[in-house]
Protein backbone atom coordinates (compact mmCIF):
# COMPACT_ATOMS: atom_id res chain seq x y z
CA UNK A 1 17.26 -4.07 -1.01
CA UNK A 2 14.83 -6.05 -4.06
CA UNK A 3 12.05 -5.57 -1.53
CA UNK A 4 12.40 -2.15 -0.87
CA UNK A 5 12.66 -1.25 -4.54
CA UNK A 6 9.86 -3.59 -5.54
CA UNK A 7 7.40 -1.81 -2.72
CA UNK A 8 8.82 1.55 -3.99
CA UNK A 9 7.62 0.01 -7.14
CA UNK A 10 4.35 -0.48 -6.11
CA UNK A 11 3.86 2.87 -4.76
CA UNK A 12 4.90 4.49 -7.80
CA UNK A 13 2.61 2.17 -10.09
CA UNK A 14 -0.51 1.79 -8.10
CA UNK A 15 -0.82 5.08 -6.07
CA UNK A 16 -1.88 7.99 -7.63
CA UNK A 17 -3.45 9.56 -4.15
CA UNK A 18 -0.12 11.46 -3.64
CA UNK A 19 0.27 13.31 -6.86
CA UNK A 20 -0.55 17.00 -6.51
CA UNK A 21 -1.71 16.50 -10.81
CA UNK A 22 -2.29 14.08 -13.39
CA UNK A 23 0.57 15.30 -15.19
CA UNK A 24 3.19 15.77 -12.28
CA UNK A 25 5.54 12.26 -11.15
CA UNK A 26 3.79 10.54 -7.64
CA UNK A 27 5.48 10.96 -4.82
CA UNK A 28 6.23 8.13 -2.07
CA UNK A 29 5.21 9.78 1.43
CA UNK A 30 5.77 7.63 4.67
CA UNK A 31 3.41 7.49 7.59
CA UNK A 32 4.15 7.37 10.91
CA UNK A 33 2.48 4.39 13.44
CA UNK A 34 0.70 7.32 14.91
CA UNK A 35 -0.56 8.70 11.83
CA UNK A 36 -1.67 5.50 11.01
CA UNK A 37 -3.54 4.88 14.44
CA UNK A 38 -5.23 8.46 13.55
CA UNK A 39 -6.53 6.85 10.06
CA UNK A 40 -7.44 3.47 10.69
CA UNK A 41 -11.06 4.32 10.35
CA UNK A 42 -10.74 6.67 7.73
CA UNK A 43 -12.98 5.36 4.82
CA UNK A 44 -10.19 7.05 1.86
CA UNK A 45 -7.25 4.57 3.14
CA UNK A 46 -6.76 1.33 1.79
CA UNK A 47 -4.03 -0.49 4.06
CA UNK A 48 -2.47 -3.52 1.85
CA UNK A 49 -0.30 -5.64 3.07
CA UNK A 50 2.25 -6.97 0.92
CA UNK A 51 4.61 -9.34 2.71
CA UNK A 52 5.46 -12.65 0.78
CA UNK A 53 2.68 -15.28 1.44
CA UNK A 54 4.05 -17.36 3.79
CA UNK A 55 5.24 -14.96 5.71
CA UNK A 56 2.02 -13.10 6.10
CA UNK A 57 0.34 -16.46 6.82
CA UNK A 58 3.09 -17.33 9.53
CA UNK A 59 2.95 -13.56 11.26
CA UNK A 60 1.31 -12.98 14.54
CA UNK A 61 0.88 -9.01 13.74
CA UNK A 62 -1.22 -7.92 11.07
CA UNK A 63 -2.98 -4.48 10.82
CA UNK A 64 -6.69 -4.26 11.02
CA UNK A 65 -8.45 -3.77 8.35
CA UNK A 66 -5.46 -4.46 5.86
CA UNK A 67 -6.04 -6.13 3.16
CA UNK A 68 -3.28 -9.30 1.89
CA UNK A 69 -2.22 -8.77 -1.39
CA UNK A 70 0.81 -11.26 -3.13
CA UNK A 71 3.40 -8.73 -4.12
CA UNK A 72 4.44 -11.25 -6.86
CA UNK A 73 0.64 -11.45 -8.79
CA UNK A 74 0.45 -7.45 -8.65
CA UNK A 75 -0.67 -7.15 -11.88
CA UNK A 76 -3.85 -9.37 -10.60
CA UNK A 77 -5.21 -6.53 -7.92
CA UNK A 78 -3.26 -3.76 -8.71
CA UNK A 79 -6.59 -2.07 -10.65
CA UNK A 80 -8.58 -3.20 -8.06
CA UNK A 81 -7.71 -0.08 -5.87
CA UNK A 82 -9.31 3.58 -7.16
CA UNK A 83 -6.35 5.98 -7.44
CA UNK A 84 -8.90 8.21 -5.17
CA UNK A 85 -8.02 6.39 -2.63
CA UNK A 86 -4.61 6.68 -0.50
CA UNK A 87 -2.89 3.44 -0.36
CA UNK A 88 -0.81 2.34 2.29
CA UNK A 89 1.74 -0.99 0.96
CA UNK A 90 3.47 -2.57 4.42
């Protein structure tokens, strides 16, 4: 339950891709795997993955292209990512 609320967290703090206005509240959209598989080249998605540490490091499956972020330094990368962009947290 903490880690779904602290990715919803995330979305809601670092995304601004799915906001149809500066002034109106983001919405959290989900992706489908095939979606995904449809945008893995696409130059506007940032995939960022934001298991703990260790159990990124330990994991056998890991996205292409993703990039590891530590969900509990957020405020060190968070402004690294344009809100242009669409960000995908997993």
């Amino acid at each position: 339950m903490v880690w779904g609320v602290f990715c919803l967290a995330l979305l809601l703090g670092v995304s601004g891709c799915a906001t149809t206005s500066e002034k109106s509240s983001p919405t959290i959209q989900q992706m489908s795997k095939e979606d995904l598989k449809s945008r893995l080249q696409d130059p506007s998605l940032v995939i960022i993955d934001v298991r703990r540490p260790q159990d990124w490091k330990k994991s056998g499956k890991k996205i292409k292209g993703a990039v590891q972020e530590n969900p509990y330094k957020f405020e060190n990368w968070y402004a690294r990512y344009p809100k242009a962009k669409t960000l995908l947290f997993y």
